[in-house]
C-alpha atoms as a PDB file:
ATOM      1  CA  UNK A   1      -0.701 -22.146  17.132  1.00  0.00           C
ATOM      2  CA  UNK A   2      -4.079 -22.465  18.377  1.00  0.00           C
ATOM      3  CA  UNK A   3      -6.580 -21.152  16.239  1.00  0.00           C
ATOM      4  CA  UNK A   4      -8.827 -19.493  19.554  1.00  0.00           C
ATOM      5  CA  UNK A   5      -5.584 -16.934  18.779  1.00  0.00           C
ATOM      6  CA  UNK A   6      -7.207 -15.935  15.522  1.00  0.00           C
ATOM      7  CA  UNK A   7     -11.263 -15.787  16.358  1.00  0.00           C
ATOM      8  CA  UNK A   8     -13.574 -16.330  13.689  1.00  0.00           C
ATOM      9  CA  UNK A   9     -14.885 -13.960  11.670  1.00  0.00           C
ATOM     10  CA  UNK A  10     -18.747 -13.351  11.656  1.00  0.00           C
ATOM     11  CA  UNK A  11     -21.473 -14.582   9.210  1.00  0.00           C
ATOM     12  CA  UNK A  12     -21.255 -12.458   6.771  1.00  0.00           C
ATOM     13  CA  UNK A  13     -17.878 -10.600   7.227  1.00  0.00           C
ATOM     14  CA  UNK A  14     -17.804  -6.904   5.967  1.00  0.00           C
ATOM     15  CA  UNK A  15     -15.188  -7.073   3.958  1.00  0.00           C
ATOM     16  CA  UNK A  16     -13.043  -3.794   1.823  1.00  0.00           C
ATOM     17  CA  UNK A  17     -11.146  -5.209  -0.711  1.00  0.00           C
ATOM     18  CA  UNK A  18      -8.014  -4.303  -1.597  1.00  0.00           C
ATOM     19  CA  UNK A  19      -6.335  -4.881  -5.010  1.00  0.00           C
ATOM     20  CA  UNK A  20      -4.742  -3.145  -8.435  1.00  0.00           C
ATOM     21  CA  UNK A  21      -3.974  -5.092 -11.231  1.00  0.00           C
ATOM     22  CA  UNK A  22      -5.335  -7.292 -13.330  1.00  0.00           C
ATOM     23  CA  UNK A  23      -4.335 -10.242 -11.664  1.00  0.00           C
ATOM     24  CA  UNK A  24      -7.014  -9.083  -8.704  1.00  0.00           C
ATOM     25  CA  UNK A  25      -9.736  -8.877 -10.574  1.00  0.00           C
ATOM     26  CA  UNK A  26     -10.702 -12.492 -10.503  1.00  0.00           C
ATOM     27  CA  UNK A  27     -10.620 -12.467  -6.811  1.00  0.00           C
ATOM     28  CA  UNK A  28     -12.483  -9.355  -6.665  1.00  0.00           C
ATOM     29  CA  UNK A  29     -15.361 -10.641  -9.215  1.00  0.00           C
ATOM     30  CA  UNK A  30     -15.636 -14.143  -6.595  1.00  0.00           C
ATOM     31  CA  UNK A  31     -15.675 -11.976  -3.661  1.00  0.00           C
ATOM     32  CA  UNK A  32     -18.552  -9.957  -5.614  1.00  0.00           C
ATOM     33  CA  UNK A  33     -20.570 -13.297  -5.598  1.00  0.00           C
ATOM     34  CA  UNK A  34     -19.642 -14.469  -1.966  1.00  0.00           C
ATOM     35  CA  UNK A  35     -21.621 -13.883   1.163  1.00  0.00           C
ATOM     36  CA  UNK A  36     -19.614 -11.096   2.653  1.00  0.00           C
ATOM     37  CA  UNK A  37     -21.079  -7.441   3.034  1.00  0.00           C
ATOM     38  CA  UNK A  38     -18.700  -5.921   0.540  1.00  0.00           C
ATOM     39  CA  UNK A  39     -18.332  -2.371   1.972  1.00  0.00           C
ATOM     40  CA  UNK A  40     -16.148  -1.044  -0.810  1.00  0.00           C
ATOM     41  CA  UNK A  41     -12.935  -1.215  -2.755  1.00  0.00           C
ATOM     42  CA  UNK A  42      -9.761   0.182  -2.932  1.00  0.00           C
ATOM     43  CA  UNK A  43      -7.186   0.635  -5.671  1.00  0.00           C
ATOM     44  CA  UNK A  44      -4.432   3.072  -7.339  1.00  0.00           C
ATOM     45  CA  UNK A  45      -5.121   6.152  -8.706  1.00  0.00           C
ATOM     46  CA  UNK A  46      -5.688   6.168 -12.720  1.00  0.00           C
ATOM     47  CA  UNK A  47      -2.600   6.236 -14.389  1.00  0.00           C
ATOM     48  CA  UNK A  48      -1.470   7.883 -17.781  1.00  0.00           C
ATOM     49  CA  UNK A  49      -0.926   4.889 -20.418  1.00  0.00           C
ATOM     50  CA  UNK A  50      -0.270   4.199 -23.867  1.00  0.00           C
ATOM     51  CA  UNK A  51       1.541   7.013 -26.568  1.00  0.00           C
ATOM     52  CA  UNK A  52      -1.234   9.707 -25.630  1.00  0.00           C
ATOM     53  CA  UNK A  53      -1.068   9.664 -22.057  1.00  0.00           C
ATOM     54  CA  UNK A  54      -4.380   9.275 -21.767  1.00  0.00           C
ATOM     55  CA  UNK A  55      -5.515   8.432 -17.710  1.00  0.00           C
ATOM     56  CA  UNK A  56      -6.386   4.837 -17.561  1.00  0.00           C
ATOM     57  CA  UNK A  57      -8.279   3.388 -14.792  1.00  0.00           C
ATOM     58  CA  UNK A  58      -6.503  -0.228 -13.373  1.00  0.00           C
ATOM     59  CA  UNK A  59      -8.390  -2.688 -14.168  1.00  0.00           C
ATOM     60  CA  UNK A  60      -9.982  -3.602 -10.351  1.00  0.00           C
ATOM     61  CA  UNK A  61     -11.074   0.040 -10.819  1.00  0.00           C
ATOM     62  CA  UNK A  62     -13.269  -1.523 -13.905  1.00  0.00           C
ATOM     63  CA  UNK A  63     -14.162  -4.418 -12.178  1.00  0.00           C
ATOM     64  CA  UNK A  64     -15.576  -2.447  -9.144  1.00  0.00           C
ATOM     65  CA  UNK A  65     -17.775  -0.196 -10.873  1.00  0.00           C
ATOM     66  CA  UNK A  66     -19.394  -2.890 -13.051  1.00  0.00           C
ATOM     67  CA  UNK A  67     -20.626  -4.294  -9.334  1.00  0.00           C
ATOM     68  CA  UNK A  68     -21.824  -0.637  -8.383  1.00  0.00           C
ATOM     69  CA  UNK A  69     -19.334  -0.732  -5.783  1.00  0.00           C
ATOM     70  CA  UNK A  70     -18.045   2.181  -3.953  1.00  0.00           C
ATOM     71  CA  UNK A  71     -14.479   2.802  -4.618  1.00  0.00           C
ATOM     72  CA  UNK A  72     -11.318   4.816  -3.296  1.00  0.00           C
ATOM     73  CA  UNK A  73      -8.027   5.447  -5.173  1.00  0.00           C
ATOM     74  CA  UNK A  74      -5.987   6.926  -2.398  1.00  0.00           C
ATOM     75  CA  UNK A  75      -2.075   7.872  -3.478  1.00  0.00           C
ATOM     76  CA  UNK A  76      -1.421   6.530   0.455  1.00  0.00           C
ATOM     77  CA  UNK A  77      -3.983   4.017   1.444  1.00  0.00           C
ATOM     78  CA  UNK A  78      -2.097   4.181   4.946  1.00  0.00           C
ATOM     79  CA  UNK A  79      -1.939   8.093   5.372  1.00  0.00           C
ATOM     80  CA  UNK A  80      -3.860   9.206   8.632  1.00  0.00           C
ATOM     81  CA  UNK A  81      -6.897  10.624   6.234  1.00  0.00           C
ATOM     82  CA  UNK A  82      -7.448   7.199   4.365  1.00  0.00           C
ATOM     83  CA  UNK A  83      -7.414   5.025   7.679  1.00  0.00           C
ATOM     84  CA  UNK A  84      -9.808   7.886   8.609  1.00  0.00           C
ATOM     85  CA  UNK A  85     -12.183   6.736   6.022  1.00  0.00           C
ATOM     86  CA  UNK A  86     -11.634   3.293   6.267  1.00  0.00           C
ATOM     87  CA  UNK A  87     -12.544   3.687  10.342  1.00  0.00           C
ATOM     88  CA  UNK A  88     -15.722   4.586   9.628  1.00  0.00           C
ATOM     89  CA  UNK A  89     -16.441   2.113   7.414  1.00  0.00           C
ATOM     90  CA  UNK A  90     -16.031  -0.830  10.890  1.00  0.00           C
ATOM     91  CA  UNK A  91     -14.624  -3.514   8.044  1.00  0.00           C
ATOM     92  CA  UNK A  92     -13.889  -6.787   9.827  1.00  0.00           C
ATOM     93  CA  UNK A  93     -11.551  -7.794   7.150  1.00  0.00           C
ATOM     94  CA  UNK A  94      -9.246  -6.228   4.867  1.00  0.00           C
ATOM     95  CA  UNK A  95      -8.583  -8.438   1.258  1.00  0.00           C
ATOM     96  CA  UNK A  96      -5.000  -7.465   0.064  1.00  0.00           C
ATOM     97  CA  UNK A  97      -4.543  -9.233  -3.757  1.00  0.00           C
ATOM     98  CA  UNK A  98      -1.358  -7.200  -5.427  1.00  0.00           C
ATOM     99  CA  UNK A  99      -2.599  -3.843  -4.215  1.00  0.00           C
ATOM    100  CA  UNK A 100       0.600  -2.467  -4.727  1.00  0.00           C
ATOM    101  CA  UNK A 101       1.574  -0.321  -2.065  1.00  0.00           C
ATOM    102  CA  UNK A 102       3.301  -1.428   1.530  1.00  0.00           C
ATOM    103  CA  UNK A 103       0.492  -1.008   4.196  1.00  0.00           C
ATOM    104  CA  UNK A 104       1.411   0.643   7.120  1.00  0.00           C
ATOM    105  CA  UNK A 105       0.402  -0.802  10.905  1.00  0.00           C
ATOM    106  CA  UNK A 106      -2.312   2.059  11.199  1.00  0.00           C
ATOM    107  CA  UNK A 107      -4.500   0.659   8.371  1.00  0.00           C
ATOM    108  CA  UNK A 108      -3.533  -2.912   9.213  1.00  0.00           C
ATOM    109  CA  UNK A 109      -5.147  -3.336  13.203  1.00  0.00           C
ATOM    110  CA  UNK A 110      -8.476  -0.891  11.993  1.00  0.00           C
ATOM    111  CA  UNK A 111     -10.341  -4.124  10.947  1.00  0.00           C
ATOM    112  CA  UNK A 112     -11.908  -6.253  14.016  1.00  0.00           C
ATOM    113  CA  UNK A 113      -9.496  -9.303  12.366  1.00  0.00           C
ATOM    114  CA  UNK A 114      -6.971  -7.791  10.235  1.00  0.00           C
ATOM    115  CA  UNK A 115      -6.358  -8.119   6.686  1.00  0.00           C
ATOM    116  CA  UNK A 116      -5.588 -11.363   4.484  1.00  0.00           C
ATOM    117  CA  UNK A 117      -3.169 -11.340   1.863  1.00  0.00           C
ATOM    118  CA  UNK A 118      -3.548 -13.540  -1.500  1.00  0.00           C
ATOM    119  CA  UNK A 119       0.098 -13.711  -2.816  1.00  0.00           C
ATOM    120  CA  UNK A 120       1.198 -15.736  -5.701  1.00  0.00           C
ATOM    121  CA  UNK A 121       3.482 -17.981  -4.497  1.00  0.00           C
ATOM    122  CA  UNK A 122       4.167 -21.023  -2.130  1.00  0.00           C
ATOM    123  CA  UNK A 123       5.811 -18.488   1.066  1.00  0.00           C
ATOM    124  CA  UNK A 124       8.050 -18.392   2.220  1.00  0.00           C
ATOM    125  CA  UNK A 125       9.290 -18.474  -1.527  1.00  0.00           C
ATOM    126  CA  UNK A 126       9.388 -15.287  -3.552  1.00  0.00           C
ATOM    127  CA  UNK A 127       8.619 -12.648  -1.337  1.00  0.00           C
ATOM    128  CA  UNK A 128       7.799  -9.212  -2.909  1.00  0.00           C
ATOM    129  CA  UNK A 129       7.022  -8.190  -6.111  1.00  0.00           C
ATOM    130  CA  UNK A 130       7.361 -10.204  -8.820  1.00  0.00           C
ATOM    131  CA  UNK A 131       6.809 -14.274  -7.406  1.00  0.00           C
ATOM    132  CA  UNK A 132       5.169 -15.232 -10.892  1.00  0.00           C
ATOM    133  CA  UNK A 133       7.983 -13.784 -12.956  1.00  0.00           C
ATOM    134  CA  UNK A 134      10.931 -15.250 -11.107  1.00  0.00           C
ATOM    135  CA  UNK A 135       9.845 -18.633 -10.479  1.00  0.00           C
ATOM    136  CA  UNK A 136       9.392 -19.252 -14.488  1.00  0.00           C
ATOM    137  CA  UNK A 137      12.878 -17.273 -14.424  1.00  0.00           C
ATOM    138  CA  UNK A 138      13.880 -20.031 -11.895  1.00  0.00           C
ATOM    139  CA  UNK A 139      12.414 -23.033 -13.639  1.00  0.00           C
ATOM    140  CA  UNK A 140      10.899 -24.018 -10.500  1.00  0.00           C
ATOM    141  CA  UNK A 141       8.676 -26.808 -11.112  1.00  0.00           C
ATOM    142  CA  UNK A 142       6.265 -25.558  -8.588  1.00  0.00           C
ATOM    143  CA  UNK A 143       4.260 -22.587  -6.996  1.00  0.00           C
ATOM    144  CA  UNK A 144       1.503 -21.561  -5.623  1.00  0.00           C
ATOM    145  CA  UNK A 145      -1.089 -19.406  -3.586  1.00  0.00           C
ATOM    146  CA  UNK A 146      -0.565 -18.612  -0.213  1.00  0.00           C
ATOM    147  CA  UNK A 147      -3.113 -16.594   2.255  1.00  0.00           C
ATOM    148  CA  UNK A 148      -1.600 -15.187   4.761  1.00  0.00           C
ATOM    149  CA  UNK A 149      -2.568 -12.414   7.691  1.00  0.00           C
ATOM    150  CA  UNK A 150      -0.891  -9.429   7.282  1.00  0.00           C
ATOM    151  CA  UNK A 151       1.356  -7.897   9.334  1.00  0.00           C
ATOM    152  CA  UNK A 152       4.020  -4.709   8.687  1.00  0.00           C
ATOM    153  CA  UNK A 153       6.612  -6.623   6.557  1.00  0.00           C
ATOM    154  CA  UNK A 154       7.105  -7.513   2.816  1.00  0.00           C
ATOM    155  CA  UNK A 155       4.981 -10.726   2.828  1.00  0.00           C
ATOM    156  CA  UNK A 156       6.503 -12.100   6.082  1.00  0.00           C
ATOM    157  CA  UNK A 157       3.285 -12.871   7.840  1.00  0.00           C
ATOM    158  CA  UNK A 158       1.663 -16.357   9.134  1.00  0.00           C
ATOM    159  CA  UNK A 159       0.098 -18.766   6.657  1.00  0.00           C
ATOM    160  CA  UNK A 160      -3.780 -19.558   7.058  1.00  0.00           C
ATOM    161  CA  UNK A 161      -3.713 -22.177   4.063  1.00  0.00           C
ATOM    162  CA  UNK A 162      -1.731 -22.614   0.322  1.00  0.00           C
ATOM    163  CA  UNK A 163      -2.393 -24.430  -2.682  1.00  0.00           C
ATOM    164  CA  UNK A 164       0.228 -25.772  -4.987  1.00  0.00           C
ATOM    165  CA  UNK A 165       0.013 -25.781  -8.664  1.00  0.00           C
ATOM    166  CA  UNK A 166       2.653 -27.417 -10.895  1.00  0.00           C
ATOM    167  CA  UNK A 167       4.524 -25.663 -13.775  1.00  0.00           C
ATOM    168  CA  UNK A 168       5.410 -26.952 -17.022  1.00  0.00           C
ATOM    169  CA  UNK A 169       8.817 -26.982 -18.541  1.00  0.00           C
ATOM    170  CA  UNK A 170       6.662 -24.994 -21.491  1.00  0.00           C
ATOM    171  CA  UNK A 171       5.081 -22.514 -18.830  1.00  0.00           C
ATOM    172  CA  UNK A 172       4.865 -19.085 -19.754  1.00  0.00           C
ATOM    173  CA  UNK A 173       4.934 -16.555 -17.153  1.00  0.00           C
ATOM    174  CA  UNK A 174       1.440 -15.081 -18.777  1.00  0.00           C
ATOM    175  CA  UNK A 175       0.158 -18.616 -18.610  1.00  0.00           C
ATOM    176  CA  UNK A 176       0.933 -18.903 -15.308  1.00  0.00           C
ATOM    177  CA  UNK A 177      -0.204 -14.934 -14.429  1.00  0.00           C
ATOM    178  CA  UNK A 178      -3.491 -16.261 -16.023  1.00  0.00           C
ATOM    179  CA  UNK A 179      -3.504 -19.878 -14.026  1.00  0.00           C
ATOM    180  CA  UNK A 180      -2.916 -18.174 -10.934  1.00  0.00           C
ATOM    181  CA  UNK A 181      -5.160 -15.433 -10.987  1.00  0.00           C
ATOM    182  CA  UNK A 182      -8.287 -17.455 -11.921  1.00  0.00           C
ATOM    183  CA  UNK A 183      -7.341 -19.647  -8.621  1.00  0.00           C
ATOM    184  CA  UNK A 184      -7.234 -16.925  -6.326  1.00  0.00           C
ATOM    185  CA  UNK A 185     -10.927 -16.123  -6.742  1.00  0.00           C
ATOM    186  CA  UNK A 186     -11.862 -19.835  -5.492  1.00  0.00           C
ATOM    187  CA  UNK A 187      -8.986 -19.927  -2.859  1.00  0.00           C
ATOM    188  CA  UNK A 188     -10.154 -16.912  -1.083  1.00  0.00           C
ATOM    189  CA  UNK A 189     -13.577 -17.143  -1.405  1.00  0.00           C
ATOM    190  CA  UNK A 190     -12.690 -21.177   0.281  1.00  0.00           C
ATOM    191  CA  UNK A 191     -10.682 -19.230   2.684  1.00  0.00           C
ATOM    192  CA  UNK A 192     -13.311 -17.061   3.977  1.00  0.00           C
ATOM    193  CA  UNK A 193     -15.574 -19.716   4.740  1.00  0.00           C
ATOM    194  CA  UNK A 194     -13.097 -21.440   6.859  1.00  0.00           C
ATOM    195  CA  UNK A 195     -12.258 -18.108   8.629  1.00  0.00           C
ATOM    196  CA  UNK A 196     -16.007 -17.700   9.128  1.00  0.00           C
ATOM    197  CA  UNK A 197     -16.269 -21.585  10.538  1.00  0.00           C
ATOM    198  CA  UNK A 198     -12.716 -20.713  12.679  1.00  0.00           C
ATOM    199  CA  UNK A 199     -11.263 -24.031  11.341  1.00  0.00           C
ATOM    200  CA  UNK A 200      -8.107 -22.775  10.939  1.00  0.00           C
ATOM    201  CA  UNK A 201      -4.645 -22.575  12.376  1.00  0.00           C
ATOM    202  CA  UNK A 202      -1.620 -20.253  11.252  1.00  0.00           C
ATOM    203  CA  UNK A 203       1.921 -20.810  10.886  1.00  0.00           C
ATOM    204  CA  UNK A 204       4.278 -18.521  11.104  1.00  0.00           C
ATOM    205  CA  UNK A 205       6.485 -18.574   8.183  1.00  0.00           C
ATOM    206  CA  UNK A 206      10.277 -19.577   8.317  1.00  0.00           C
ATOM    207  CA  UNK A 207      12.329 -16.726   7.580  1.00  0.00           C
ATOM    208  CA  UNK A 208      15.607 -18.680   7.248  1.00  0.00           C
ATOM    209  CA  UNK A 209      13.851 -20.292   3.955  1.00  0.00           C
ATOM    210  CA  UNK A 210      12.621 -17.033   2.259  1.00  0.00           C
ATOM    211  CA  UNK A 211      13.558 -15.992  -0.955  1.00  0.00           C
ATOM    212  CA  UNK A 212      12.685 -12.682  -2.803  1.00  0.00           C
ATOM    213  CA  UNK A 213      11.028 -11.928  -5.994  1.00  0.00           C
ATOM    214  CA  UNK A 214      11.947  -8.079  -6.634  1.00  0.00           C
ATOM    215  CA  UNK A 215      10.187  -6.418  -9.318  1.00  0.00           C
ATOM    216  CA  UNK A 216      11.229  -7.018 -12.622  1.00  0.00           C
ATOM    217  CA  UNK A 217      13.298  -3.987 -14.251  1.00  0.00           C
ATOM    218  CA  UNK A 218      12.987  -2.816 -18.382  1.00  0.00           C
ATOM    219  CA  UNK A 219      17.040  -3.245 -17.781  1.00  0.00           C
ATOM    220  CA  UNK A 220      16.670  -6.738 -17.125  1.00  0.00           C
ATOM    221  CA  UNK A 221      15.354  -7.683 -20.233  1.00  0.00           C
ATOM    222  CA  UNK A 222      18.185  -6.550 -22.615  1.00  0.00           C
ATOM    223  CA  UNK A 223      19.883  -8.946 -24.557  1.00  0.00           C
ATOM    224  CA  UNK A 224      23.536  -8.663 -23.868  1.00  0.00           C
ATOM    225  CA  UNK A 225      24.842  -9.550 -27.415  1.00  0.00           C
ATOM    226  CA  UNK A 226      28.413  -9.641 -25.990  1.00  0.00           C
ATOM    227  CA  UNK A 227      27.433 -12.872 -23.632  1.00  0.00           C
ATOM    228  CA  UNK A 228      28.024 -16.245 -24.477  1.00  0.00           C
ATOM    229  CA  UNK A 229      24.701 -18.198 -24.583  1.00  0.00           C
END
């Protein structure tokens, strides 16, 4: 495809970012540091956690604040209300790293060129929830990063640019969490700047290769003491 189809984005891009866990935070701390207008960002609404219940803010949440930056916990970052807000903010870019809610077409076309997605895997392997988790369940000997622009369906949009990391047969999948997530914050920041230099052409992903990565249930992890080994 021929990158004029994706213009470049503008010296200093006013970017929201858009993450939950702590896997974003990384990301979120290089994007901090990067020469983007950071206009604010976005996460889930604190939580109850631990035996007390007590609400916990996630840990971009955390992140955010330490950076004095302004930040909204919407329970539907696509409702009509949020893309309301995020209107008036004019963002030319939206940063998705495991926000952890489908986004909706409305919020998707408000910025001038979309939003980019970090996802943790090598797509169109392990789509959805859980990439990290299933490829050590997998033993794949590989992964990845993958930016992608966004578009209405579970990780099926094009590619902008991946990087490939190998796994060891003694991998963990916190290891790898940890690997991954301290990548991301290079990648995208890397990404940005060829966005901004529009040297850059996307692929559109094969479907007929995709695999999915659903999100790992409490069920799944029960030994069945009946099973042969």
């Amino acid at each position: 495809m021929n990158p004029k189809a994706n213009p470049p984005l503008p010296p200093n891009p006013k970017v929201i970012f858009m993450g939950t866990p702590e896997f974003a935070v990384p990301a979120l701390r290089a994007l901090a540091g990067a020469e983007v207008s950071l206009l604010g960002v976005v996460t889930q609404p604190d939580r109850p956690k631990g035996r007390g219940r007590k609400l916990s803010p996630p840990p971009v949440k955390e992140e955010a604040l330490s950076h004095n930056l302004q930040v909204f916990q919407p329970e539907n970052a696509s409702s009509s209300d949020f893309c309301e807000v995020v209107r008036q903010l004019a963002p030319d870019l939206l940063v998705v790293v495991a926000f952890g809610q489908i986004l909706r077409k409305s919020l998707l076309e408000i910025p001038s060129w979309g939003a980019l997605n970090i996802h943790a895997s090598l797509l169109p392997k392990y789509r959805g929830a859980a990439p990290i988790q299933w490829a050590i369940l997998n033993a794949e000997t590989r992964t990845g990063l993958t930016a992608m622009k966004m578009d209405e369906g579970m990780d099926t949009g094009p590619i902008i640019r991946q990087v490939e990391v190998e796994i060891s047969q003694f991998e963990t999948g916190g290891n790898l969490h940890d690997r991954l997530s301290d990548l991301a914050g290079p990648f995208l920041v890397e990404t940005i700047e060829i966005m901004v230099k529009g040297d850059y052409e996307v692929k559109q992903q094969d479907s007929s290769q995709a695999t999915y990565a659903p999100k790992i249930e409490k069920s799944m992890a029960k030994i069945k003491w009946d099973k042969t080994a």
